[in-house]
Protein backbone atom coordinates (compact mmCIF):
# COMPACT_ATOMS: atom_id res chain seq x y z
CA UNK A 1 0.00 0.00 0.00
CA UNK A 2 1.47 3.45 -0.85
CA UNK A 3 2.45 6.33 1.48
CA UNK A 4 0.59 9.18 0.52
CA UNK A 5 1.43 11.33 3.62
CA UNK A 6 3.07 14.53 2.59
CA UNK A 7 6.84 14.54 4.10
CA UNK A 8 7.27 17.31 6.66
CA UNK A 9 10.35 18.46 8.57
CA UNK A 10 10.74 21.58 10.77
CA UNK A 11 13.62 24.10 11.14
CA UNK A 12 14.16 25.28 15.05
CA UNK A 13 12.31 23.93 17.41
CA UNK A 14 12.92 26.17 20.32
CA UNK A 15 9.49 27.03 21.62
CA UNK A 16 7.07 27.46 18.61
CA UNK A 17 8.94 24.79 16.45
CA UNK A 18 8.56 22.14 18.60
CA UNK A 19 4.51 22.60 18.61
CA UNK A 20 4.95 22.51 14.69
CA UNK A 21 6.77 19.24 15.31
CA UNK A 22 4.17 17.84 17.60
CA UNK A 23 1.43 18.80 15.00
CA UNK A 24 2.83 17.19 12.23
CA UNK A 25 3.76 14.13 14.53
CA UNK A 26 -0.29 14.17 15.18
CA UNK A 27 -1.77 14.72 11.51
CA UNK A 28 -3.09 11.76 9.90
CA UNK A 29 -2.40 13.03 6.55
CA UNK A 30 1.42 14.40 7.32
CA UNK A 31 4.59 12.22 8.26
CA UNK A 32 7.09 14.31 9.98
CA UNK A 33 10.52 13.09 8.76
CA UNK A 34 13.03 15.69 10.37
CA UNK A 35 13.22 18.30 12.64
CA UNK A 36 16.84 20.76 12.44
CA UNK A 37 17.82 23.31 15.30
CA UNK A 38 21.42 24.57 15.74
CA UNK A 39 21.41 23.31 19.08
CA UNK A 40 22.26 19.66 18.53
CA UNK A 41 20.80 18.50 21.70
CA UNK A 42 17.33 20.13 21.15
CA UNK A 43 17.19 18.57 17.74
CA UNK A 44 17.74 15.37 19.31
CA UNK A 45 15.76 15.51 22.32
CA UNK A 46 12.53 16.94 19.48
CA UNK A 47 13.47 14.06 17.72
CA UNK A 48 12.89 11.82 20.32
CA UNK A 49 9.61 13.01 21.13
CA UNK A 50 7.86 12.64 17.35
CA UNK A 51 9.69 9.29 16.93
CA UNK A 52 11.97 11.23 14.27
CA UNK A 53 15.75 12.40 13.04
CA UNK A 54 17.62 15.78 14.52
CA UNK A 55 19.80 17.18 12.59
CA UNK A 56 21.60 20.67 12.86
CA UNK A 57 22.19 21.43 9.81
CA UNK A 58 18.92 22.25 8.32
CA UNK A 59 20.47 22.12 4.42
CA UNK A 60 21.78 18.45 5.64
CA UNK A 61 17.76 17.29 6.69
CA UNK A 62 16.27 18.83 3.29
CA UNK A 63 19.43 17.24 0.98
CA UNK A 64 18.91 13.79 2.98
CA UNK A 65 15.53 13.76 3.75
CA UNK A 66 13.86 15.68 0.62
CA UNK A 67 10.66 16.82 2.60
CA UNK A 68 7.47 17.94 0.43
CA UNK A 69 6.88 20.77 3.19
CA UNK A 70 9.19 22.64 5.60
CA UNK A 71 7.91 24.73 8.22
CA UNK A 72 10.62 27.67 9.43
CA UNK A 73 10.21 28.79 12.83
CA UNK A 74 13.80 29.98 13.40
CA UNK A 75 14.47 33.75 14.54
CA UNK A 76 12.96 36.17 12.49
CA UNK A 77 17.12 37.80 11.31
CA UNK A 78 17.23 34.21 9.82
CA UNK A 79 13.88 33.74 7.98
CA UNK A 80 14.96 35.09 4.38
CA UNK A 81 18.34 33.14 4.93
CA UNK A 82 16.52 29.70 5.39
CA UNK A 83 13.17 30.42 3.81
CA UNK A 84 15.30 31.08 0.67
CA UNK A 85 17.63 28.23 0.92
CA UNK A 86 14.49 25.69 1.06
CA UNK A 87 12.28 28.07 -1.49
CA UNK A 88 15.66 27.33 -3.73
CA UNK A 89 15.43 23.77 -3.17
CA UNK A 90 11.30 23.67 -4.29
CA UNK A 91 9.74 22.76 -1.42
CA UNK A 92 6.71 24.21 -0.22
CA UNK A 93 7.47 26.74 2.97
CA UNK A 94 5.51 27.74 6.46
CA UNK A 95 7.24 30.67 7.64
CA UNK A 96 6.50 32.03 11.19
CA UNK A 97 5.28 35.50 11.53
CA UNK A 98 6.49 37.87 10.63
CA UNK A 99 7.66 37.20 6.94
CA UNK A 100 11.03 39.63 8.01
CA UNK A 101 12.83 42.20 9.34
CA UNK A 102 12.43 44.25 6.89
CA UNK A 103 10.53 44.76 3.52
CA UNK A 104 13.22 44.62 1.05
CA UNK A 105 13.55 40.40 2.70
CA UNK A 106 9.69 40.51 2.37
CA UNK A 107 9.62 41.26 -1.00
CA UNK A 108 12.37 39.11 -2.11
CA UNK A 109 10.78 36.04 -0.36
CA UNK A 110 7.69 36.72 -1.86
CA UNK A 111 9.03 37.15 -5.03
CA UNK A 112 11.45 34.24 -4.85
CA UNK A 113 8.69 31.58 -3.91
CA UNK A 114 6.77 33.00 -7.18
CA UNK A 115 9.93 32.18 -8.94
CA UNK A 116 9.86 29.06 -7.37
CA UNK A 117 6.17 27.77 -7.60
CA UNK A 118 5.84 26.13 -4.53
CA UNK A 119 3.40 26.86 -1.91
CA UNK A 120 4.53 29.68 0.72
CA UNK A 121 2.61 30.52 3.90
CA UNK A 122 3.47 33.42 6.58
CA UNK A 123 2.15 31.87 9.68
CA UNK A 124 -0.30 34.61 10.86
CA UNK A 125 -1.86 31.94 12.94
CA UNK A 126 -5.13 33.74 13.90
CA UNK A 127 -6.74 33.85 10.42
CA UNK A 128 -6.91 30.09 11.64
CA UNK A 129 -8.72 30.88 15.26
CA UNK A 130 -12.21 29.70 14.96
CA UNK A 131 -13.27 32.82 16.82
CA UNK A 132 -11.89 35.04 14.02
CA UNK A 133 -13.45 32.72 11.64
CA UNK A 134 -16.81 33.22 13.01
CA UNK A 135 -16.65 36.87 13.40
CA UNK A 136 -15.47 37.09 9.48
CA UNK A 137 -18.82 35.40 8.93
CA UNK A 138 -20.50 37.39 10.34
CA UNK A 139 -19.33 40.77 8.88
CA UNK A 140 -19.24 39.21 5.34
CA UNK A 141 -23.12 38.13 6.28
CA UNK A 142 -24.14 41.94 7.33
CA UNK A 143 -24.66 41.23 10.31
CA UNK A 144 -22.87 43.97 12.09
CA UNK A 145 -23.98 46.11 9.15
CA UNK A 146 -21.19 48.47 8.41
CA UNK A 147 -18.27 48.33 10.60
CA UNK A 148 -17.18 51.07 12.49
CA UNK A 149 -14.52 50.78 15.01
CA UNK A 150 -12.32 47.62 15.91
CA UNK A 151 -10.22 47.69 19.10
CA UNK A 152 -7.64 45.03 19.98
CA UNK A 153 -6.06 44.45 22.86
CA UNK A 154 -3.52 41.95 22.75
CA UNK A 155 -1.25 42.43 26.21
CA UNK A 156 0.39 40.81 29.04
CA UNK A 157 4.12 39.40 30.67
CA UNK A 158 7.22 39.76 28.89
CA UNK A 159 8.29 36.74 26.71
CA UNK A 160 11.82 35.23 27.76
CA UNK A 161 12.32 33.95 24.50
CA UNK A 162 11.78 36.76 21.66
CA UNK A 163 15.14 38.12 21.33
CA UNK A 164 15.22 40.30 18.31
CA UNK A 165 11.72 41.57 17.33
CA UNK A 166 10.04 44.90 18.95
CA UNK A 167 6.71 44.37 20.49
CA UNK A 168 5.15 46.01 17.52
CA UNK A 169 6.50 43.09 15.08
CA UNK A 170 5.74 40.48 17.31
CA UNK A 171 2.91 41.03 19.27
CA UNK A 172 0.57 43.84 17.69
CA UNK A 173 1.07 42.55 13.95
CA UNK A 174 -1.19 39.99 14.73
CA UNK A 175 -4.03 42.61 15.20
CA UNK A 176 -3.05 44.63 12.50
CA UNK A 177 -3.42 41.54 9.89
CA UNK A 178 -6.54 40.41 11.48
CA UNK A 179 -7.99 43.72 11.21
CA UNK A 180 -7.42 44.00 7.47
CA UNK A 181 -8.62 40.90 7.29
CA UNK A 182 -11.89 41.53 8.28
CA UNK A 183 -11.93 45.00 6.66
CA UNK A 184 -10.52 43.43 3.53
CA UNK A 185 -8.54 46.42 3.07
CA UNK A 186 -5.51 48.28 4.40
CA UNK A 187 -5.85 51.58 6.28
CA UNK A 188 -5.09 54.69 4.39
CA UNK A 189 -3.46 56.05 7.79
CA UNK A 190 -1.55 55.46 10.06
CA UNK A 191 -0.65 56.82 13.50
CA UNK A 192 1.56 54.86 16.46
CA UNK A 193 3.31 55.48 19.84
CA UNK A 194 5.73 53.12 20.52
CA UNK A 195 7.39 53.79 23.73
CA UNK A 196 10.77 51.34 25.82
CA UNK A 197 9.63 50.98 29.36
CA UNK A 198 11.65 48.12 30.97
CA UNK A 199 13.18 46.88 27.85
CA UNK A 200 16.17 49.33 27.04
CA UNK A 201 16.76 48.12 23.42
CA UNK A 202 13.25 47.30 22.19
CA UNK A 203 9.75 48.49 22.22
CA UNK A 204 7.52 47.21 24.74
CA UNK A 205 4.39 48.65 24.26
CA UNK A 206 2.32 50.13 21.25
CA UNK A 207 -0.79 52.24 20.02
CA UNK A 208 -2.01 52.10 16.57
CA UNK A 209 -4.32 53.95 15.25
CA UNK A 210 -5.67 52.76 11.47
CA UNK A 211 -7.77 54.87 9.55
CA UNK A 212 -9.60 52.83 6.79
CA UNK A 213 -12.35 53.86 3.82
CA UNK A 214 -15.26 53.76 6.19
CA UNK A 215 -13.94 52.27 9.78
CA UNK A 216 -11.20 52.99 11.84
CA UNK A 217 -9.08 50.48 14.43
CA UNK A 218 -7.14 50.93 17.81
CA UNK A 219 -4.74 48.37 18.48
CA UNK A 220 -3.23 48.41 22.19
CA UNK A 221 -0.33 45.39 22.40
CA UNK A 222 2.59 45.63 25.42
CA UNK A 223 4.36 43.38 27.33
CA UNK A 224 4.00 45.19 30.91
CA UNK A 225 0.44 44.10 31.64
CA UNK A 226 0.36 41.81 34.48
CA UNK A 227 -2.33 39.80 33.06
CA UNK A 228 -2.66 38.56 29.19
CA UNK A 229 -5.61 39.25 27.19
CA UNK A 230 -6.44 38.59 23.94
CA UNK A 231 -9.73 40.70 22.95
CA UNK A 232 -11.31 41.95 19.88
CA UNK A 233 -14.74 44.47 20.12
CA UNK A 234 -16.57 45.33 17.20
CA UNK A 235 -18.90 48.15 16.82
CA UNK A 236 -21.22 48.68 13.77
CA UNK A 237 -23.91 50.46 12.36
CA UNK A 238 -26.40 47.15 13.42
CA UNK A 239 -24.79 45.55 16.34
CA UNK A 240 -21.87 45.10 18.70
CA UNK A 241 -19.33 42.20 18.98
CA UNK A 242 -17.06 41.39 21.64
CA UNK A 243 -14.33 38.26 20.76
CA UNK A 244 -11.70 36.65 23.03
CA UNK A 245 -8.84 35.11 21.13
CA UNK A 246 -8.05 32.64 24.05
CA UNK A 247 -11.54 31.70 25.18
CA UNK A 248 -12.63 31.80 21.22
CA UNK A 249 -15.72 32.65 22.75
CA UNK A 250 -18.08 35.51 20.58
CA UNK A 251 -20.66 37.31 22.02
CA UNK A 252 -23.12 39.17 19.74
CA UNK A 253 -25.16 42.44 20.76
CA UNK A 254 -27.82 43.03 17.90
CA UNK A 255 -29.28 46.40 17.83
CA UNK A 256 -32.06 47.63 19.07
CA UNK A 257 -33.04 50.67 16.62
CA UNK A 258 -36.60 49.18 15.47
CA UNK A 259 -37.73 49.88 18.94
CA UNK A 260 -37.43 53.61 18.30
CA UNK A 261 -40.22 53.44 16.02
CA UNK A 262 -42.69 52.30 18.64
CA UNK A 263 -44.51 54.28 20.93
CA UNK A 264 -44.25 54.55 24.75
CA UNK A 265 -46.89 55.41 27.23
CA UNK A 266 -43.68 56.64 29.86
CA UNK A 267 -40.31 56.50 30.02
CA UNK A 268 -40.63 53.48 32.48
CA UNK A 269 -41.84 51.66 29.71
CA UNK A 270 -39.06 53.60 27.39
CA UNK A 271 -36.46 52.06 30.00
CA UNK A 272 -37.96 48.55 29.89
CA UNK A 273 -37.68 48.15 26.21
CA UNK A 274 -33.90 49.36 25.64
CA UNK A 275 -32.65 48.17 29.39
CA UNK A 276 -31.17 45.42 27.94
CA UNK A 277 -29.67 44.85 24.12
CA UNK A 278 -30.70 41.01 22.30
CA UNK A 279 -27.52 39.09 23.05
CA UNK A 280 -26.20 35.81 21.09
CA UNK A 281 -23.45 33.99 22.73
CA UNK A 282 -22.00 32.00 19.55
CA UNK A 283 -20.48 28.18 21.28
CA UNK A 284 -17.79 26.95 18.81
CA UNK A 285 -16.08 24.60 20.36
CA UNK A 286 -12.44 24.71 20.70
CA UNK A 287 -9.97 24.09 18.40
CA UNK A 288 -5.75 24.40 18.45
CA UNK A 289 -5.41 27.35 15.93
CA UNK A 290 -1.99 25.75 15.14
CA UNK A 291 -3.29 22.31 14.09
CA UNK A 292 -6.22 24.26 11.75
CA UNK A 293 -3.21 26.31 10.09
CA UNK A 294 -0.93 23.06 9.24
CA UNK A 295 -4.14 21.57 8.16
CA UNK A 296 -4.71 24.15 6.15
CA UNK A 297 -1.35 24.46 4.22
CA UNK A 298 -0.95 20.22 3.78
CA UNK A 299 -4.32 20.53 2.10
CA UNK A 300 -3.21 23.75 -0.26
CA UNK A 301 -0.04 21.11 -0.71
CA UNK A 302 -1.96 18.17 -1.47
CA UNK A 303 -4.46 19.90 -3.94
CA UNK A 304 -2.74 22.51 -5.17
CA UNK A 305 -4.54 24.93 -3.35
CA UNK A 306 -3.27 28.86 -4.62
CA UNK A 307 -2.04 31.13 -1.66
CA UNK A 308 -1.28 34.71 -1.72
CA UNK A 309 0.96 35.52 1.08
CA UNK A 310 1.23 39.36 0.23
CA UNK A 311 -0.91 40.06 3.09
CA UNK A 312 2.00 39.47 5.72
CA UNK A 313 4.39 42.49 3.95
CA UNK A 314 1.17 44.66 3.98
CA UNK A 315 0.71 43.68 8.04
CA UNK A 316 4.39 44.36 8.83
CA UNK A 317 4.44 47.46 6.13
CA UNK A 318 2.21 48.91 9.14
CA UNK A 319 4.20 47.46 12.19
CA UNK A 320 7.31 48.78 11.36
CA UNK A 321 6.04 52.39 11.32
């Protein structure tokens, strides 16, 4: 009977590259057949996990082990140096957030896995949240009517191990990409206050203020608050959404404008009708937005699925401002 389980391998698995590594370990329709960190003793303990090979050389695994899909999950100075090297080599690519450092790297990656026709994905891992899912339903259905205002908050401790990205290209370009997402649009403006309170070389906190056609969005991310939260409210012209990212809980406020058209014999009977707005708590059950991304890209993989990964230079076009 043939193996038709795409081959996967993973490159640093510190952290979020060993959940990669666990995923594809997990998949029914993936075979994880390498994992590669320069630390020869994490490869090998990852290895030993997933039932797999360490390696750390990462050019080594792909040359040996000739995997149909890598995912990169090494620092973000060395994601156009080994996103390149396996785009070079044709094999599909699932590059961690951000895409780069910079967009002169984002453009060349972009351009070089065009060149290379091979399926590349920038891991912006909540377009995969059911939560987010949901909510994009429910603006595409009119529900909410027109949108607004989006806020974000996205805050909490300091992470030990991000040790070369700014709070604004780690943290808050999450929100930005999910809020174009929704929008389906970039903002026409603009503003931001980044400010370094107890980290002396980095940002640690951030405001951004996006101006778009018709809606605007304020985006609060930092790494001081004592407790993390992951929330996203939506106001618009017919109702009021409130989201949590970690929960992936949505609760829906429809409005009550119709009521305005009926008449009231006193204002107690004014304050009984609008005391209280309809409310729809939305259960999804949860799911590990990780596992729905890999999913995701081993089906775009195995089908041939087109992706369009501009949409992670046009999120971190905004959060290096």
């Amino acid at each position: 009977m043939l193996n038709n389980k795409l081959k996967c391998a993973v490159i640093g698995v510190e952290n979020m590259g060993l959940n990669h590594a666990r995923v594809f370990f997990e998949m029914a329709d993936a075979e994880l057949v390498a994992v590669s960190d320069i630390n020869q003793n994490t490869a090998d303990e990852a290895a030993k996990r997933f039932s797999t090979i360490g390696y750390s050389d990462y050019t080594k695994m792909i040359n040996e082990k000739k995997p149909d899909i890598v995912s990169v999950c090494v620092p973000t100075f060395l994601h156009r140096q080994v996103a390149e090297y396996c785009l070079e080599q044709k094999i599909n690519v699932l590059l961690e957030k951000p895409i780069a450092m910079n967009l002169k790297d984002a453009e060349f990656l972009l351009e070089k896995a065009k060149q290379s026709g091979v399926k590349f994905l920038v891991g912006h891992i909540e377009r995969h949240n059911p939560a987010i899912k949901k909510v994009k339903e429910i603006i595409d259905r009119g529900e909410l009517g027109n949108v607004i205002n989006i806020i974000a908050r996205r805050v909490g401790g300091f992470p030990p191990q991000i040790k070369d990205a700014n709070i604004a290209v780690d943290l808050a370009i999450h929100d930005i990409d999910i809020v174009n997402y929704l929008l389906g649009e970039v903002p026409m403006e603009v503003s931001v206050d980044k400010k370094r309170n107890h980290i002396e070389k980095r940002e640690d906190s951030v405001a951004f203020f996006l101006k778009y056609k018709n809606a605007s969005a304020f985006i609060q991310s930092n790494w001081i608050t004592p407790v993390k939260i992951r929330k996203l409210n939506i106001t618009g012209s017919e109702g009021y959404l409130e989201m949590d990212y970690i929960e992936q809980t949505v609760e829906f406020y429809k409005s009550n404008y119709e009521k305005f058209k009926e008449s009231f014999s006193d204002y107690s009977d004014y304050i009984l009708k609008f005391s209280k707005a309809d409310k729809i708590t939305i259960d999804l059950g949860k799911k590990e937005p990780l596992k729905e991304e890999l999913s995701y890209f081993v089906n775009c993989v195995a089908n041939d699925v087109v992706i369009d990964s501009s949409f992670a230079m046009e999120a971190l076009k905004i959060a290096l401002k």
